[in-house]
Protein backbone atom coordinates (compact mmCIF):
# COMPACT_ATOMS: atom_id res chain seq x y z
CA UNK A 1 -38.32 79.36 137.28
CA UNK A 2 -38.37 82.41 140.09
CA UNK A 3 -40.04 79.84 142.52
CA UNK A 4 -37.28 77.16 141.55
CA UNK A 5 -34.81 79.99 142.74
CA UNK A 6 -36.68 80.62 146.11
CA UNK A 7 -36.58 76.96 147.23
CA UNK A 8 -32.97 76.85 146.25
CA UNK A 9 -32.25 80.02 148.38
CA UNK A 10 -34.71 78.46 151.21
CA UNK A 11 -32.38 75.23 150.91
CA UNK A 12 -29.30 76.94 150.83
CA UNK A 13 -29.97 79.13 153.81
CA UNK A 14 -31.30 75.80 155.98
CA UNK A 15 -28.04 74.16 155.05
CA UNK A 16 -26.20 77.25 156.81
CA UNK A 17 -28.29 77.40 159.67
CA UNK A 18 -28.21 73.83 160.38
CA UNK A 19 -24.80 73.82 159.60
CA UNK A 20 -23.76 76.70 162.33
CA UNK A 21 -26.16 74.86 164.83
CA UNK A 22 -24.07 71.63 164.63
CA UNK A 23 -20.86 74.26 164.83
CA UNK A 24 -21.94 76.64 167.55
CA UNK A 25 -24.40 74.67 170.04
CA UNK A 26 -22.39 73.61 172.41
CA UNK A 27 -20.00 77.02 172.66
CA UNK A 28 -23.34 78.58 172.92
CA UNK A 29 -24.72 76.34 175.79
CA UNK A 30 -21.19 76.97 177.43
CA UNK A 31 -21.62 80.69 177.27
CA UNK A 32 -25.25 80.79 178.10
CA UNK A 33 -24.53 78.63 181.39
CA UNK A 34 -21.43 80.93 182.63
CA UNK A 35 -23.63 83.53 182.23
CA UNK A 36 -26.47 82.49 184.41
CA UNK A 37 -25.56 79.38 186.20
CA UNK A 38 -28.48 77.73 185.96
CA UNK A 39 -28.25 74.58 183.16
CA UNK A 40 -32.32 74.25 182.40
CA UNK A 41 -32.49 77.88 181.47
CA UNK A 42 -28.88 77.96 179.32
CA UNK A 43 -30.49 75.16 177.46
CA UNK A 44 -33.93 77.19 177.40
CA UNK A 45 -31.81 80.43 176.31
CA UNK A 46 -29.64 78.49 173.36
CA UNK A 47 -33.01 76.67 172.15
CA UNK A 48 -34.61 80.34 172.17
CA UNK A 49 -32.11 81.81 170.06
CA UNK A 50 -31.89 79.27 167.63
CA UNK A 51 -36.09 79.70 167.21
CA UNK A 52 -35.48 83.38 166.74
CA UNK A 53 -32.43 83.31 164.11
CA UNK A 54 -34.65 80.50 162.17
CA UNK A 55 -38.01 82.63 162.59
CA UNK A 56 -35.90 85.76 161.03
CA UNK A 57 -34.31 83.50 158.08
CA UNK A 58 -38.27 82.25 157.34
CA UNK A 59 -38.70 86.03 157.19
CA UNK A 60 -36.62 86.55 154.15
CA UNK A 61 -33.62 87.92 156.00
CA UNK A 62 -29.85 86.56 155.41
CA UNK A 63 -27.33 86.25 157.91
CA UNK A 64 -23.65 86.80 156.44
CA UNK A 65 -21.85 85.22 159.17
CA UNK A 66 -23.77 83.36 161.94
CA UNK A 67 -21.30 83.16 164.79
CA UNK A 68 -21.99 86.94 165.80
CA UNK A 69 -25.50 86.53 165.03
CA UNK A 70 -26.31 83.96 167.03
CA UNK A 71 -24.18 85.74 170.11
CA UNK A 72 -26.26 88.57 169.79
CA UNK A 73 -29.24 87.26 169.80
CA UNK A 74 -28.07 84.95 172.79
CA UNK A 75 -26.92 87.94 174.56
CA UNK A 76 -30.22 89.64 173.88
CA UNK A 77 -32.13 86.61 175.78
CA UNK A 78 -29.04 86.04 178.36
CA UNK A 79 -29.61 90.21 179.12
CA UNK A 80 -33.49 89.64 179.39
CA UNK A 81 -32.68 86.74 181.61
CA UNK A 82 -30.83 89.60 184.43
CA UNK A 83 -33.65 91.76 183.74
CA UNK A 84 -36.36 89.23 184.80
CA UNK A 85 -33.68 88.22 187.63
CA UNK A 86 -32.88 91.82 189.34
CA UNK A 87 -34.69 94.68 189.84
CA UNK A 88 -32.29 97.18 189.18
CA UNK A 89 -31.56 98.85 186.30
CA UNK A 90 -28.72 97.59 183.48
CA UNK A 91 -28.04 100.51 182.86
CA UNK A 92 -27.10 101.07 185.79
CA UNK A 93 -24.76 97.22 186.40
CA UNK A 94 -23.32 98.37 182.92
CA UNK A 95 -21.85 101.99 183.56
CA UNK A 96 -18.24 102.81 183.95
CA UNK A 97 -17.39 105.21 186.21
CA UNK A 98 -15.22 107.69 184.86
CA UNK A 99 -14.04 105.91 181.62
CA UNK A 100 -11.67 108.08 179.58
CA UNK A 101 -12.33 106.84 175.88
CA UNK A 102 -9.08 107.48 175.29
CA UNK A 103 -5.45 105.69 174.89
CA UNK A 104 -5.23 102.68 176.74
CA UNK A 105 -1.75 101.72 176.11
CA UNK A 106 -1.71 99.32 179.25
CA UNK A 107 -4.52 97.85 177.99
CA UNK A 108 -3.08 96.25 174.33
CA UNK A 109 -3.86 92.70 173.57
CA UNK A 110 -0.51 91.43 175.13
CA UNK A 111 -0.60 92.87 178.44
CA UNK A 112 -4.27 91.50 178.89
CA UNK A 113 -3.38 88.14 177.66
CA UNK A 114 -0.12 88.46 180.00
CA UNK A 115 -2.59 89.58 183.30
CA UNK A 116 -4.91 86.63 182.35
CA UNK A 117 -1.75 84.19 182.35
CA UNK A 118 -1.38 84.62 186.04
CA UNK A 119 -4.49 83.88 186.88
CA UNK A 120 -5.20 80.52 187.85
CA UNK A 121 -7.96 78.78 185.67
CA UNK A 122 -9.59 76.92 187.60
CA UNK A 123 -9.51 79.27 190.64
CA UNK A 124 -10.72 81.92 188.06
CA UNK A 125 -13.78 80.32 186.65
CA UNK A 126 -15.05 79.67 190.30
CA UNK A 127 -14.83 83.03 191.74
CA UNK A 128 -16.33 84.16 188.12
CA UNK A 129 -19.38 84.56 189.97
CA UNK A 130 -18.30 86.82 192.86
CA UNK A 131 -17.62 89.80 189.87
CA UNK A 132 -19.89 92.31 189.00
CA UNK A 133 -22.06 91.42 185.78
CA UNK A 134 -20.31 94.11 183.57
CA UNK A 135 -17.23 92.61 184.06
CA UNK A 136 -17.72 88.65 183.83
CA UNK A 137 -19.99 89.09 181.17
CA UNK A 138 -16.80 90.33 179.13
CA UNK A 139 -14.10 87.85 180.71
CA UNK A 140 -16.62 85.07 179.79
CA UNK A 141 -16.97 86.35 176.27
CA UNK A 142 -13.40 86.86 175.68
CA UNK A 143 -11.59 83.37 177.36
CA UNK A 144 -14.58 81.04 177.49
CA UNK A 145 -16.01 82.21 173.78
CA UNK A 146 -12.67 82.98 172.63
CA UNK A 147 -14.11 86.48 171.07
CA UNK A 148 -11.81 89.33 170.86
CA UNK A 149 -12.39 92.88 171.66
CA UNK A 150 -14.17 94.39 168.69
CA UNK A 151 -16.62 91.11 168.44
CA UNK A 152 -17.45 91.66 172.12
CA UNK A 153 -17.99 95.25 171.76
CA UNK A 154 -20.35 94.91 168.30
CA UNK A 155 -22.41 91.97 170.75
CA UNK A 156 -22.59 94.24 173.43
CA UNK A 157 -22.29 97.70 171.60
CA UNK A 158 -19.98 99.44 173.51
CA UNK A 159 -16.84 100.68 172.10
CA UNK A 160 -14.12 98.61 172.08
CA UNK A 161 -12.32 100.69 174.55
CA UNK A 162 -14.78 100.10 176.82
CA UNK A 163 -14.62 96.41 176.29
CA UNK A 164 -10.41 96.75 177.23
CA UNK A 165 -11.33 98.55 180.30
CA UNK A 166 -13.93 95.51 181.26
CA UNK A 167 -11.67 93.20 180.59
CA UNK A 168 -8.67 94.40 182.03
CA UNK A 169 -10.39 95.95 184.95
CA UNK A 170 -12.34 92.35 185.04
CA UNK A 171 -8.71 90.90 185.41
CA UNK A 172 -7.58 92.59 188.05
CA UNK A 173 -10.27 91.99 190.64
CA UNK A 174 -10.39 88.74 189.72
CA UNK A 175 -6.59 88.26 190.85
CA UNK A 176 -7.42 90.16 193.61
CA UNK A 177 -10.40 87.58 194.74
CA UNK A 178 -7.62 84.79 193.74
CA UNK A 179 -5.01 86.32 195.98
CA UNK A 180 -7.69 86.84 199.26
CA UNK A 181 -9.00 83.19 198.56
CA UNK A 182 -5.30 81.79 198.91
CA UNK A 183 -4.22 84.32 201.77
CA UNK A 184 -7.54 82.78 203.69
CA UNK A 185 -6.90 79.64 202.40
CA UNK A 186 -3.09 79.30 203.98
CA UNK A 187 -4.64 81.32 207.23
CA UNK A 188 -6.85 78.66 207.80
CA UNK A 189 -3.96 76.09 207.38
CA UNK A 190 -1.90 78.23 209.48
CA UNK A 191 -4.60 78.66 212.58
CA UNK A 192 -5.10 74.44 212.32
CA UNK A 193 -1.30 74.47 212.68
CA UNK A 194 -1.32 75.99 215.40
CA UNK A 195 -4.25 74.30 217.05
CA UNK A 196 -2.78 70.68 217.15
């Protein structure tokens, strides 16, 4: 009878996981490859994770809900992945100057979600690479993975007023690359103009 009840609980819990891999795969590729660019190792990194969420179910473990699961573990490997890459210290890429943990009134959900309106997509997601890792790795998590603030900072654990700071101060510079990219960009038409 008890063994009956440990195959049923082994069953059940393969149902789940194969279930969230058929939900999750590809948002996880996504995230993995705007993370490090490089399509061979996002595959490597998703393929990883999935090992190490199965190895920890065969362990006797249960995952409640396997969305943020499987984003931590991803951003585990994704955060090995810039350790192998760099030789400086995360710490280090991840501190925030000055921070005050604080009231962040500018920083409520609508005013983010109104700065990220005015930035151009596809503009956006190409200069994504040109920010500093602390702050695409938030932008990424929050409009590619659809995420919100509290899920980011329990992946990430910071608190979630860091996160707003990231994401807003993420924001900005990334207008800011947007606006120098189209001030060149109508320079150079201008100085061709001029030439003929």
């Amino acid at each position: 009878m008890e063994e009956q009840t440990k195959t049923d609980k082994v069953s059940d819990h393969e149902a789940r996981f194969l279930k969230a891999f058929e939900e999750y795969n590809d948002a996880l590729f996504r995230h993995a490859f705007s993370r490090i660019s490089n399509r061979e190792r996002a595959i490597d990194l998703v393929h990883d994770t999935y090992t190490k969420v199965w190895s920890y179910i065969r362990d006797g473990y249960e995952i409640e809900n396997f969305r943020p699961f499987l984003y931590k573990v991803l951003n585990n490997l994704v955060i090995d992945e810039y350790r192998k890459r760099k030789e400086s210290s995360l710490d280090a890429l991840l501190e925030i100057e000055g921070v005050d943990e604080g009231s962040f009134d500018e920083l409520s959900e609508n005013s983010v979600e109104s700065l990220a309106a005015t930035i151009d997509g596809q503009k956006a997601f190409d200069l994504l690479s040109e920010l500093p890792d602390q702050y695409r790795e938030v932008i990424i998590m929050r409009f590619v993975d659809q995420l919100g603030p509290r899920e980011i900072s329990e992946l990430i654990e910071e608190t979630e007023n860091v996160i707003s700071v990231r994401i807003h101060r993420g924001l900005k510079l990334l207008r800011q690359k947007i606006e120098a990219s189209d001030e060149s960009a109508e320079e150079n038409r201008r100085t061709r103009g001029n030439k003929k």
